[in-house]
Structure formats: C-alpha cells, structure tokens
C-alpha atoms as a PDB file:
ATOM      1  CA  UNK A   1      93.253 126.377 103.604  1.00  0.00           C
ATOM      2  CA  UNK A   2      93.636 125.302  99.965  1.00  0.00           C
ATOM      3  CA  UNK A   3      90.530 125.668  98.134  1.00  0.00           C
ATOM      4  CA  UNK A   4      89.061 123.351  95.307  1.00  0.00           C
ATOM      5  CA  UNK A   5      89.368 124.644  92.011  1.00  0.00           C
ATOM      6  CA  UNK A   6      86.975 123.492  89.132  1.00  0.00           C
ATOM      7  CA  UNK A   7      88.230 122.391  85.566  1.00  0.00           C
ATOM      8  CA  UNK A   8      85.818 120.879  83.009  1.00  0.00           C
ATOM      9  CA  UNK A   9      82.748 121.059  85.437  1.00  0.00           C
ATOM     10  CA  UNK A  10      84.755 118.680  87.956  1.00  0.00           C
ATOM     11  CA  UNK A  11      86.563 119.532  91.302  1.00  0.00           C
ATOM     12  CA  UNK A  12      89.910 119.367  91.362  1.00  0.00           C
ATOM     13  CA  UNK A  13      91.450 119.023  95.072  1.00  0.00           C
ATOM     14  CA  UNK A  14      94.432 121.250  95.646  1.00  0.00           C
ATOM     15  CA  UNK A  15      95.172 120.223  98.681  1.00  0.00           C
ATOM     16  CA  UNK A  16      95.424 116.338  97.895  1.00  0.00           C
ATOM     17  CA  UNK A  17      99.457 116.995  97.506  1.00  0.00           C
ATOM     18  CA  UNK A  18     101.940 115.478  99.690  1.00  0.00           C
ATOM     19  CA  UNK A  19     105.490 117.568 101.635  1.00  0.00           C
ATOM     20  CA  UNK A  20     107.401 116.051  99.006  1.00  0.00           C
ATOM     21  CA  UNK A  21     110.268 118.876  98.738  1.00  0.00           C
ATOM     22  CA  UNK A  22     110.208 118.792 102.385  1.00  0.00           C
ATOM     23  CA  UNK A  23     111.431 115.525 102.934  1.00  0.00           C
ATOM     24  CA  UNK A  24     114.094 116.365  99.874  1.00  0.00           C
ATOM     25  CA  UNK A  25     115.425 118.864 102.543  1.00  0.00           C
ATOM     26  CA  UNK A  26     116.111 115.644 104.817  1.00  0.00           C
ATOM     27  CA  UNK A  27     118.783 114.475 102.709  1.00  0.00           C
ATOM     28  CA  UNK A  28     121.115 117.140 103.059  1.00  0.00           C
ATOM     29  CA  UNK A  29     120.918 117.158 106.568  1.00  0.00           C
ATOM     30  CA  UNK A  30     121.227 113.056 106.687  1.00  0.00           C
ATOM     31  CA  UNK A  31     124.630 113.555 105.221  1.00  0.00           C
ATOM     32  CA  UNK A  32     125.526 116.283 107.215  1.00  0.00           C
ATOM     33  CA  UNK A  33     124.824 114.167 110.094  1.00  0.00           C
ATOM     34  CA  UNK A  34     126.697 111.383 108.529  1.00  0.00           C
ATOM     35  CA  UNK A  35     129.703 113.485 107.744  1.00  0.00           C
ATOM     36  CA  UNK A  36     130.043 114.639 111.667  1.00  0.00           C
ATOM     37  CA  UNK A  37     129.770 110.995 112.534  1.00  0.00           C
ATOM     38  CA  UNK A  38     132.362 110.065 110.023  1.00  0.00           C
ATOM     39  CA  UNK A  39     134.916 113.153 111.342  1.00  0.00           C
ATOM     40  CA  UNK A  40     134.886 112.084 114.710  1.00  0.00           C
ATOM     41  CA  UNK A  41     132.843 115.211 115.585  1.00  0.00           C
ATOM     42  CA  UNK A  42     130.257 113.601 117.986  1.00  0.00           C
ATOM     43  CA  UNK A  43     129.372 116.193 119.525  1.00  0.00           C
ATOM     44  CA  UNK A  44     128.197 118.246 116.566  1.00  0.00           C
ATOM     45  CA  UNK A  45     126.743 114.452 115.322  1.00  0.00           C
ATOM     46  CA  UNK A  46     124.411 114.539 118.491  1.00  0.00           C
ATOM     47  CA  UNK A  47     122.956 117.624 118.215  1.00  0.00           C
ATOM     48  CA  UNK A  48     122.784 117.250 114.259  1.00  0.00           C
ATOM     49  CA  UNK A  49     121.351 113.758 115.328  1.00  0.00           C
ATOM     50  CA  UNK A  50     118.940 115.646 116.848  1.00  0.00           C
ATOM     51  CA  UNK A  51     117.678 118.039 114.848  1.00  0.00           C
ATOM     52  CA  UNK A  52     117.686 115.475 112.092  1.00  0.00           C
ATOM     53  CA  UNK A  53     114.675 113.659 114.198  1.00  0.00           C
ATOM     54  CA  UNK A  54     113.136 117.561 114.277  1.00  0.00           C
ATOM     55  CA  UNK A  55     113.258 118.363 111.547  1.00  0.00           C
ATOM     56  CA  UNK A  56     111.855 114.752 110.131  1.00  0.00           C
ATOM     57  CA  UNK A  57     109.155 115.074 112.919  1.00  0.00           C
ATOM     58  CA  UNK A  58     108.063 118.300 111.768  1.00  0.00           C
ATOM     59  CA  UNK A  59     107.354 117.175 108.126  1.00  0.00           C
ATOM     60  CA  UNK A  60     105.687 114.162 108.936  1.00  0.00           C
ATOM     61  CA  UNK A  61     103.240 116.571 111.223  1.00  0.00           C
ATOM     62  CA  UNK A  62     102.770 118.771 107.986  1.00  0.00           C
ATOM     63  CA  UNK A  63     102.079 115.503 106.084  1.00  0.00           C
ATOM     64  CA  UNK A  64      99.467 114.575 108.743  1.00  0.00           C
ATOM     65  CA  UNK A  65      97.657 117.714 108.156  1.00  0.00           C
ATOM     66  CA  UNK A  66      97.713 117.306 104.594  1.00  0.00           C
ATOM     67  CA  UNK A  67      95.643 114.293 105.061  1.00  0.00           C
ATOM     68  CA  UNK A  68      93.216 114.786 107.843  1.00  0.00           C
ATOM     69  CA  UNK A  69      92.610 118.000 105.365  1.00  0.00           C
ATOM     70  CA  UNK A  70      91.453 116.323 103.107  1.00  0.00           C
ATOM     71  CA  UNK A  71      89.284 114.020 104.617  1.00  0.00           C
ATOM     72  CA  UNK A  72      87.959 116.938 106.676  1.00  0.00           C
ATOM     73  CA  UNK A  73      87.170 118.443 103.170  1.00  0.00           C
ATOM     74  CA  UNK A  74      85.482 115.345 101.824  1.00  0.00           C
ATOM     75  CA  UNK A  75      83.226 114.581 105.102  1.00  0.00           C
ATOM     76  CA  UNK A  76      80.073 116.008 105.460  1.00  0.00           C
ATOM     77  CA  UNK A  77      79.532 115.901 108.766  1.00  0.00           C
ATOM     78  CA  UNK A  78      83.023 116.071 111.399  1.00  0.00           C
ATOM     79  CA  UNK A  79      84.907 117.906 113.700  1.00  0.00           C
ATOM     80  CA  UNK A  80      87.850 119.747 112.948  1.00  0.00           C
ATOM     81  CA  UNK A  81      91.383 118.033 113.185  1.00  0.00           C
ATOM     82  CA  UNK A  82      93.618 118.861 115.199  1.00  0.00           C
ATOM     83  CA  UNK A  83      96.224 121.402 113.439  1.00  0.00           C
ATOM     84  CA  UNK A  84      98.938 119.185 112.659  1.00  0.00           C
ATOM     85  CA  UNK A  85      99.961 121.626 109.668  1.00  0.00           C
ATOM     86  CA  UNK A  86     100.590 124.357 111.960  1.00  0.00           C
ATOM     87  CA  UNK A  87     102.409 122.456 114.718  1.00  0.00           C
ATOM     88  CA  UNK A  88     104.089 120.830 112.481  1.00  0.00           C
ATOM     89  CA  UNK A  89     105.209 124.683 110.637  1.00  0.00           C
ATOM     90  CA  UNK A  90     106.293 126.024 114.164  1.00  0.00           C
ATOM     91  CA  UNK A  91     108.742 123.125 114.950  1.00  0.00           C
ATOM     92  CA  UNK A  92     109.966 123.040 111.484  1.00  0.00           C
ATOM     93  CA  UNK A  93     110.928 127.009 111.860  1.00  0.00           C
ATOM     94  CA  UNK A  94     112.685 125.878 115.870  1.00  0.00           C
ATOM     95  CA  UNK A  95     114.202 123.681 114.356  1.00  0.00           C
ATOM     96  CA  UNK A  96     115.784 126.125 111.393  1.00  0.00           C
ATOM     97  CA  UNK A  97     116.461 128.015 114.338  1.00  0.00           C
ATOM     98  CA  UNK A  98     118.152 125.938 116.014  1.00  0.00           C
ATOM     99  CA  UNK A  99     120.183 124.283 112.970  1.00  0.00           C
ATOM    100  CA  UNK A 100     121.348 127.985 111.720  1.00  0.00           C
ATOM    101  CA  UNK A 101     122.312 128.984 115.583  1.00  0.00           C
ATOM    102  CA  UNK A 102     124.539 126.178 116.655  1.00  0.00           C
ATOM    103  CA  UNK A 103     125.321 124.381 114.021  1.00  0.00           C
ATOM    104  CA  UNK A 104     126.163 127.425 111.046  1.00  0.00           C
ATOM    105  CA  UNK A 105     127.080 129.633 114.298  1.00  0.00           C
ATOM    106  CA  UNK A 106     124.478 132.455 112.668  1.00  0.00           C
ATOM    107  CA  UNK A 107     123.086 135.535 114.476  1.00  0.00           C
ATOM    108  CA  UNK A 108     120.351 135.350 116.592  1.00  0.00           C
ATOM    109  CA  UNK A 109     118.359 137.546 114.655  1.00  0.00           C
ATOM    110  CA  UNK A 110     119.259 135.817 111.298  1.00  0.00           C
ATOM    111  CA  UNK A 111     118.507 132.478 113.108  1.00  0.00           C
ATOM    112  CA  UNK A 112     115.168 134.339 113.752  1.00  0.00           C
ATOM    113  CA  UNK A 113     114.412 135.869 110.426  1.00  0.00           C
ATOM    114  CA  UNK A 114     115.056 132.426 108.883  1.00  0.00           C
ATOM    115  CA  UNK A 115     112.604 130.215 111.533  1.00  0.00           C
ATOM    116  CA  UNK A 116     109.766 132.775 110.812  1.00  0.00           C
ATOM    117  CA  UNK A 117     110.553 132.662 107.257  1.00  0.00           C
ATOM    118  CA  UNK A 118     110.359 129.057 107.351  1.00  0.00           C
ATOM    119  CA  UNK A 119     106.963 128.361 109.161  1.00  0.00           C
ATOM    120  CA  UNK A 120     105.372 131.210 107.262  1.00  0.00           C
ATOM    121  CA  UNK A 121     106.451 129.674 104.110  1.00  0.00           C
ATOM    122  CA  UNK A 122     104.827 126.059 105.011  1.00  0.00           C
ATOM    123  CA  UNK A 123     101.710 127.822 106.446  1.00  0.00           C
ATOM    124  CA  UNK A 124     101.531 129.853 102.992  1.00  0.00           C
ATOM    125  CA  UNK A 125     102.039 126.896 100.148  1.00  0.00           C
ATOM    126  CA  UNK A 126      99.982 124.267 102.449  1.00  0.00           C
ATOM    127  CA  UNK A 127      96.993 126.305 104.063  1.00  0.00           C
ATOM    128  CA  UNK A 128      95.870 126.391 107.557  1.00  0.00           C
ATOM    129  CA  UNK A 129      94.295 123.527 109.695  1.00  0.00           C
ATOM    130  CA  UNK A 130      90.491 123.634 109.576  1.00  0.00           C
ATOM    131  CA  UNK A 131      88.881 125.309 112.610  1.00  0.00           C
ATOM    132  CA  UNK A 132      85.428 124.740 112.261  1.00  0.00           C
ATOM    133  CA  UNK A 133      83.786 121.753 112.889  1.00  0.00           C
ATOM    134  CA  UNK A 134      81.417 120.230 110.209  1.00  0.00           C
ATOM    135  CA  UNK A 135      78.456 119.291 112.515  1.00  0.00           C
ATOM    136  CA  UNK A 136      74.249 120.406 111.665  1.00  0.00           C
ATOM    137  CA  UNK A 137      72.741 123.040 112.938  1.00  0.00           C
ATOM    138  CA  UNK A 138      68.983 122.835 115.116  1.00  0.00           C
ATOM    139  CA  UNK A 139      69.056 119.069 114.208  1.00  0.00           C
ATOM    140  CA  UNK A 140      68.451 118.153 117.997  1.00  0.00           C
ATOM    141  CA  UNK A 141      71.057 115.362 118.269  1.00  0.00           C
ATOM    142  CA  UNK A 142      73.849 115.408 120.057  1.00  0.00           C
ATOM    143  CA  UNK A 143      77.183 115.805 117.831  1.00  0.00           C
ATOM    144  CA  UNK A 144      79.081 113.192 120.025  1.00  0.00           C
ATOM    145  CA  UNK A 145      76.513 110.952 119.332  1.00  0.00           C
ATOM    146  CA  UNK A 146      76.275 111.647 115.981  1.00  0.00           C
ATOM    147  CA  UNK A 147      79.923 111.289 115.014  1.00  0.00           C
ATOM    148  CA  UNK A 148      80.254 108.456 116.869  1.00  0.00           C
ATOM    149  CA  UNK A 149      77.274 106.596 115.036  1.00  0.00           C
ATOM    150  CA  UNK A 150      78.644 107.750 111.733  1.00  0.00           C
ATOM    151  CA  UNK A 151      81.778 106.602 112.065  1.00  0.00           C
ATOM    152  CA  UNK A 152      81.235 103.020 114.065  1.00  0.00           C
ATOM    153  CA  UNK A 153      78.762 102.279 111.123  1.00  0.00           C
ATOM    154  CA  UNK A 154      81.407 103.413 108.608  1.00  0.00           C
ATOM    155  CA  UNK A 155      84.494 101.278 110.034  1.00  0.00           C
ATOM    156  CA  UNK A 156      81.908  98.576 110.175  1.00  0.00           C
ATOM    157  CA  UNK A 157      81.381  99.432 106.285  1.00  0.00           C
ATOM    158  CA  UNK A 158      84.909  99.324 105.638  1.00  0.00           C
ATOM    159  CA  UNK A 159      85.333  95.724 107.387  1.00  0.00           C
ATOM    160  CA  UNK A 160      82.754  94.402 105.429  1.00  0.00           C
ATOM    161  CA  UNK A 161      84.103  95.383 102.086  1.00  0.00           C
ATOM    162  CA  UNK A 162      87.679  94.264 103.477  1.00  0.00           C
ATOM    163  CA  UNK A 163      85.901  90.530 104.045  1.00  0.00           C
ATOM    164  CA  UNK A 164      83.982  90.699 100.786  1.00  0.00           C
ATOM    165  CA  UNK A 165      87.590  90.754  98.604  1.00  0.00           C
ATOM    166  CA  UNK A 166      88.140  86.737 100.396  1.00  0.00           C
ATOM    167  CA  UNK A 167      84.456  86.078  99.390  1.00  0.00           C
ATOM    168  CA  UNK A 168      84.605  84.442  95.371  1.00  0.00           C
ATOM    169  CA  UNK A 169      80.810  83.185  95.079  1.00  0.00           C
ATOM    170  CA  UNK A 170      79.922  86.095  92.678  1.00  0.00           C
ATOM    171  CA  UNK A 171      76.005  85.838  94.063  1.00  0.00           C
ATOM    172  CA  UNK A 172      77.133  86.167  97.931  1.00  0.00           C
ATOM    173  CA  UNK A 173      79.538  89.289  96.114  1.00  0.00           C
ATOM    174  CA  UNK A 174      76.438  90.519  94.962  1.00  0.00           C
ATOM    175  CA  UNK A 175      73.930  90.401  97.498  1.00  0.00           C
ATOM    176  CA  UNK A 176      77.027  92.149  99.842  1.00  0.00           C
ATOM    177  CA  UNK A 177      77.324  94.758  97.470  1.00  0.00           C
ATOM    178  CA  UNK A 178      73.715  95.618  97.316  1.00  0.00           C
ATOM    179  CA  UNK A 179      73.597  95.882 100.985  1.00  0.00           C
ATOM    180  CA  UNK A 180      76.494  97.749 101.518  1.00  0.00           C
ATOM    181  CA  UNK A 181      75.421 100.543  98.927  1.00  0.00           C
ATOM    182  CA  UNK A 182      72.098 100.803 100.546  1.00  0.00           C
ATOM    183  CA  UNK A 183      73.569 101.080 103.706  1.00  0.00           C
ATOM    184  CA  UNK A 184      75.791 103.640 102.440  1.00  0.00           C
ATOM    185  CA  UNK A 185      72.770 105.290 101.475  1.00  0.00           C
ATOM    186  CA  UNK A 186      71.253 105.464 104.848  1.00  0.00           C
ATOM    187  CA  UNK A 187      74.301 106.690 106.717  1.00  0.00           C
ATOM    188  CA  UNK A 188      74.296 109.863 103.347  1.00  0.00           C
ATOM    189  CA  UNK A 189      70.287 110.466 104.211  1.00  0.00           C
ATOM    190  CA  UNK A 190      71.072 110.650 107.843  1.00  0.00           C
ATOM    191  CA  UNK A 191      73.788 113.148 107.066  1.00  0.00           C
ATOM    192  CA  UNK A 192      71.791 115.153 105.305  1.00  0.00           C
ATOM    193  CA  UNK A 193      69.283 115.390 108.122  1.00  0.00           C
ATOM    194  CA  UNK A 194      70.326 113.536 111.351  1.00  0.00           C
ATOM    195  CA  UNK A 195      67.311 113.639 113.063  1.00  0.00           C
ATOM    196  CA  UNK A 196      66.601 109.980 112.888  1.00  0.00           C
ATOM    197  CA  UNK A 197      70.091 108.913 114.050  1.00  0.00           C
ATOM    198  CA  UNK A 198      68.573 107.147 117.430  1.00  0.00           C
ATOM    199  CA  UNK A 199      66.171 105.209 115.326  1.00  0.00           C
ATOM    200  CA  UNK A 200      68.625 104.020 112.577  1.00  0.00           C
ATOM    201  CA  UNK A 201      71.885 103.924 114.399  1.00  0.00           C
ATOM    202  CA  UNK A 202      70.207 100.710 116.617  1.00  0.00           C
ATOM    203  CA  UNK A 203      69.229  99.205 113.293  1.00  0.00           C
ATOM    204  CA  UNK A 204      72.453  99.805 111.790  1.00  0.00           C
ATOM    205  CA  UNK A 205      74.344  98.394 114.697  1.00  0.00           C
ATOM    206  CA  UNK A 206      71.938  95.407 114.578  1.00  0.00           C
ATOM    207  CA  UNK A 207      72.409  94.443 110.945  1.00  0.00           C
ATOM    208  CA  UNK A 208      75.567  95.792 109.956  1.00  0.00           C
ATOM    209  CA  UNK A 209      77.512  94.129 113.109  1.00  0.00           C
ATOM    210  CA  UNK A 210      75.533  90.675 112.205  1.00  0.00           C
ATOM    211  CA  UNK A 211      76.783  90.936 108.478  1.00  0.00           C
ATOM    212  CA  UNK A 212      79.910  91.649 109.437  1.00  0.00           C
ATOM    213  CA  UNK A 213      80.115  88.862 111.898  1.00  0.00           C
ATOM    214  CA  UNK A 214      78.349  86.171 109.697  1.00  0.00           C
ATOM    215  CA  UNK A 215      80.974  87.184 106.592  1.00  0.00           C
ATOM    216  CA  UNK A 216      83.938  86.296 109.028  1.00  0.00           C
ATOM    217  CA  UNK A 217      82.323  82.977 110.282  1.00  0.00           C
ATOM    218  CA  UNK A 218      81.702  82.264 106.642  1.00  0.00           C
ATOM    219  CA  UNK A 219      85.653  83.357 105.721  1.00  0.00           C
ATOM    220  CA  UNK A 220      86.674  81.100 108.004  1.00  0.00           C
ATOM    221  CA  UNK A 221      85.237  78.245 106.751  1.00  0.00           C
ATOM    222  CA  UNK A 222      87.403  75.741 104.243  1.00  0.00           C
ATOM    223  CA  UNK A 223      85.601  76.631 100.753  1.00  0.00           C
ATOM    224  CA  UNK A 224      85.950  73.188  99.964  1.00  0.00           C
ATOM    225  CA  UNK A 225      83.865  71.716 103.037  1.00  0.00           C
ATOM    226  CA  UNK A 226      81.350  74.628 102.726  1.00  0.00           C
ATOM    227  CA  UNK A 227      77.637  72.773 101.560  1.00  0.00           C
ATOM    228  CA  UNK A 228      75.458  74.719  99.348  1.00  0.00           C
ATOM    229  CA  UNK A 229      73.209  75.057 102.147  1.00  0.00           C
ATOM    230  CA  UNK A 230      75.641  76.900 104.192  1.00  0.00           C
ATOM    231  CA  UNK A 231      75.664  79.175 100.963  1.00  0.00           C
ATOM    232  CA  UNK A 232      71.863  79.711 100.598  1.00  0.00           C
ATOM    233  CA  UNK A 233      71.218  80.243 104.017  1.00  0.00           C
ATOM    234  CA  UNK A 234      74.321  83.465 104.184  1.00  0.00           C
ATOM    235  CA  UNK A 235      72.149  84.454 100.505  1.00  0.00           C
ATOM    236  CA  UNK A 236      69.072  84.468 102.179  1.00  0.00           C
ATOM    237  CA  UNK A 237      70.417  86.413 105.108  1.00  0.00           C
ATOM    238  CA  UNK A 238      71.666  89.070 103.100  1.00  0.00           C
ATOM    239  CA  UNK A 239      68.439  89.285 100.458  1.00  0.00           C
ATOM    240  CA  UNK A 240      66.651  89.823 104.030  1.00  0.00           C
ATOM    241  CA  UNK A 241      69.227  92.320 104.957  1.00  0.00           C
ATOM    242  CA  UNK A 242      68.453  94.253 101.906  1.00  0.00           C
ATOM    243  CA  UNK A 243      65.041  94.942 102.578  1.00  0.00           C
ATOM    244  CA  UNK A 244      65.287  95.907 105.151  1.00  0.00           C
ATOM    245  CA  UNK A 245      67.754  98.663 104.464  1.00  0.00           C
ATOM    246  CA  UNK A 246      65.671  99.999 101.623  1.00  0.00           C
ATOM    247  CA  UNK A 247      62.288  99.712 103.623  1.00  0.00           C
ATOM    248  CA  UNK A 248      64.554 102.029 106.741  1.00  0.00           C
ATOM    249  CA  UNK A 249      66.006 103.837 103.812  1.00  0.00           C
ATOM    250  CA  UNK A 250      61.965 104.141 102.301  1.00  0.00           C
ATOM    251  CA  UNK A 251      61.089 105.202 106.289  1.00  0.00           C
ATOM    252  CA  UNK A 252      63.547 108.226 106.700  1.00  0.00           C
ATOM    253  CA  UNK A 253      62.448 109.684 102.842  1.00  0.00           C
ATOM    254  CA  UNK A 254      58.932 108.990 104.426  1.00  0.00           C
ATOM    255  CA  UNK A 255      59.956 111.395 107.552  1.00  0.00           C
ATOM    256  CA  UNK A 256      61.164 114.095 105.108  1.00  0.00           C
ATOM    257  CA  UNK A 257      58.727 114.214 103.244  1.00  0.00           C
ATOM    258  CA  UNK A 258      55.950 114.442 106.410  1.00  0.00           C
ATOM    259  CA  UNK A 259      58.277 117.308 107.818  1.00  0.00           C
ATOM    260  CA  UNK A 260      57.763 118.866 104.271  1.00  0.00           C
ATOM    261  CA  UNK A 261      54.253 118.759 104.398  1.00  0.00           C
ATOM    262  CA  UNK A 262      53.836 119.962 107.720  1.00  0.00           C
ATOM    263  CA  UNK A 263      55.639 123.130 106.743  1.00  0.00           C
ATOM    264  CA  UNK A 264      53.658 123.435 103.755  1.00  0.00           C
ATOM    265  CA  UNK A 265      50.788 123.362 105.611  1.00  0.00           C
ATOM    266  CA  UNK A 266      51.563 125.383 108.159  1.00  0.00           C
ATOM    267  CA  UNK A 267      52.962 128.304 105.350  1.00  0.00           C
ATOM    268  CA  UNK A 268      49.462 128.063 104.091  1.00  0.00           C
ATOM    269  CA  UNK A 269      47.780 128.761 106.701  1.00  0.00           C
ATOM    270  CA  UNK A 270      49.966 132.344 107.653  1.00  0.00           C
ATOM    271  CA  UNK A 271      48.898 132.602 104.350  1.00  0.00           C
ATOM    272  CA  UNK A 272      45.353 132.895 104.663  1.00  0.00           C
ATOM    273  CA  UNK A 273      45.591 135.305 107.408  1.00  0.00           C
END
C-alpha cells in the first residue's frame, strides 16, 4: 500500500492520486474500435467492442481502490475494503491477454508475459488493497455495532451540514455549527475509546436525527412567511442541543478519567506489596 510521506512536519498522502495514464490507454483502443467499425470489420469491432468495456471496467475498479484507500487510511476506526485495486489489476492483465491474443494474433506465452506484466505493474505503482480491518481491541463492543453507529451518526452529520448551506440567518448558521463540531467531537472521543457507544449512540440518534429533521422542516418553509418566533424557537432548540452535547461530551472525559484512576489505584496497591 502507498505509505504517507512527511515534508515540512506535515503528511503528505501518496496514495491520494487518480489512474490517470490508465484511462490515456483508453483512447487508443477507442479508435481502434472505431477504425474496425469504420472498415466494415464487425467482427473484429465486437470483440474490440468488448474489450474496450474491459479494459474501461478494469480502470474504473483500480480507481475505486484508489479511493476507498484513502478513506480507509484517513478513518480511525473501519473495516477493510474490498480489493478493488487488485480485481481491478487481474482483469486489466485478461484483458491485455486477450487484446494481444486475438486481436495482434500474439503467442500465447507473449500474450501471457504481457497480462502478468500488466497487473504486476498496476499492483506495483498503486499498492495493495488494505487487509486489515481498523476496529479496537478488548473494547467490549461489538464492531458491527460500532461501525454502524459511527457511520449512521456521520451521514446524519453530513446531511446536516448539506441543509445548513440553504440556511442564511448567520445566528441559526452558528448555533448549527457549534453543535455539529461538538458532535463531531463525541463521535472522535468514542473512537478513541468505544466503550460508551450504547450510551451515546441513543443520544446521538435522539438529537442528531431531531436536528436534522427540524433543519428540513425549517428549509422548507418560504423565508419570507417565516415569523421571528419560528426563528427563536429553532435557536433555542439548538442552544439546548449544545449542552447537551458538551455535558455527554463532559460525561465520557468523566468515564476516562474514572477508568484512569482506578488503574492508578489499583498500580498502587501491587505496589505496596
């Protein structure tokens, strides 16, 4: 897999790149195609046809891998994707393998040699697919339900934000940013140390889901028959909401820190002895 390399103290992702000279290679073999079509050579134009959809298929596999890379690189906590990248490298060599057999009328063996040259190549310059799964250790939580509380409350998280761009009453803009950051802040602390995902993942649900419902119902509203009440009232709501993510944000610390002291305690006393 491509590594991240550091330059001036920050990260630099190498794998962030897209199959660019890959799809370059597609043009060639559009014209190709084009030129069989144009000769009256439809039979060579199917399989060339073909092989064009391959080959195209291939790439955009490699491409996929690219990108769930990446984002398995940024997560903290995920399971790994499925390899796209090396899929996609072992049709992109059957399909060399097939365009240098019947359509250039090569060897077998050169046909071959050129396929395995070919995937190796991609699997080479664009890593391998990620094969172990991101997920903590002795935390006591089931992964499924883990991942599947991260990422509902982060899709929720991303709707939000999406509705906040229609909102333009800078003080409701506010009030939504503040709450989405804290919750943010939650779903980092509970990546850190999941333990607490029962707890919060009802009180996410709870608040996040209403905020994301009240925003709509408030989008979809004529601004200009909107009353300032209307306006406090969705203020209000979200000062409220605000809270009460930094007093569940100021009850996991709380939890941390009472695990901490427990093992302090407990260190002390193996201590004595």
């Amino acid at each position: 897999m491509s590594k991240a390399v550091r330059l001036n103290g920050k990260k630099i992702k190498r794998f962030a790149r897209r199959p660019w000279l890959l799809y370059l290679f597609l043009l060639p073999l559009f014209f190709s195609v084009a030129a069989s079509l144009f000769e009256a050579e439809y039979g060579r134009f199917l399989v060339k046809l073909g092989l064009f959809a391959l080959f195209a298929g291939s790439v955009t596999l490699i491409d996929r891998g690219l990108r769930e890379g990446h984002r398995y690189e940024e997560a903290v906590i995920c399971k790994a994707p499925f390899p796209y990248k090396s899929v996609g490298a072992l049709t992109l060599g059957i399909t060399v393998f097939l365009l240098a057999f019947l359509v250039d009328g090569a060897g077998v063996f050169r046909s071959l040699f050129l396929a395995v040259l070919t995937s190796a190549g991609v699997l080479l310059n664009y890593g391998l697919d990620p094969r172990r799964d991101k997920l903590p250790r002795n935390s006591g939580v089931e992964p499924e339900l883990l991942l599947k509380s991260l990422n509902e409350a982060e899709a929720t998280l991303a709707e939000i934000v999406e509705a906040k761009e229609e909102i333009r009453d800078p003080r409701l803009e506010q009030a939504l940013d503040h709450a989405v950051a804290n919750a943010r802040e939650i779903l980092d602390t509970l990546k850190a140390d999941p333990r607490d995902i029962r707890v919060a993942r009802k009180f996410l649900v709870v608040y996040l889901e209403g905020i994301r419902t009240v925003i709509r119902q408030y989008n979809d509203l004529d601004s200009t028959l909107i009353e300032e009440s209307i306006r406090t009232r969705l203020l209000s709501l979200l000062e409220d909401a605000k809270l009460r993510f930094e007093k569940e944000l100021e009850r996991l610390r709380s939890n941390d820190l009472f695990d901490l002291d427990v093992q302090i305690d407990a260190l002390r006393e193996q201590l004595k002895h």
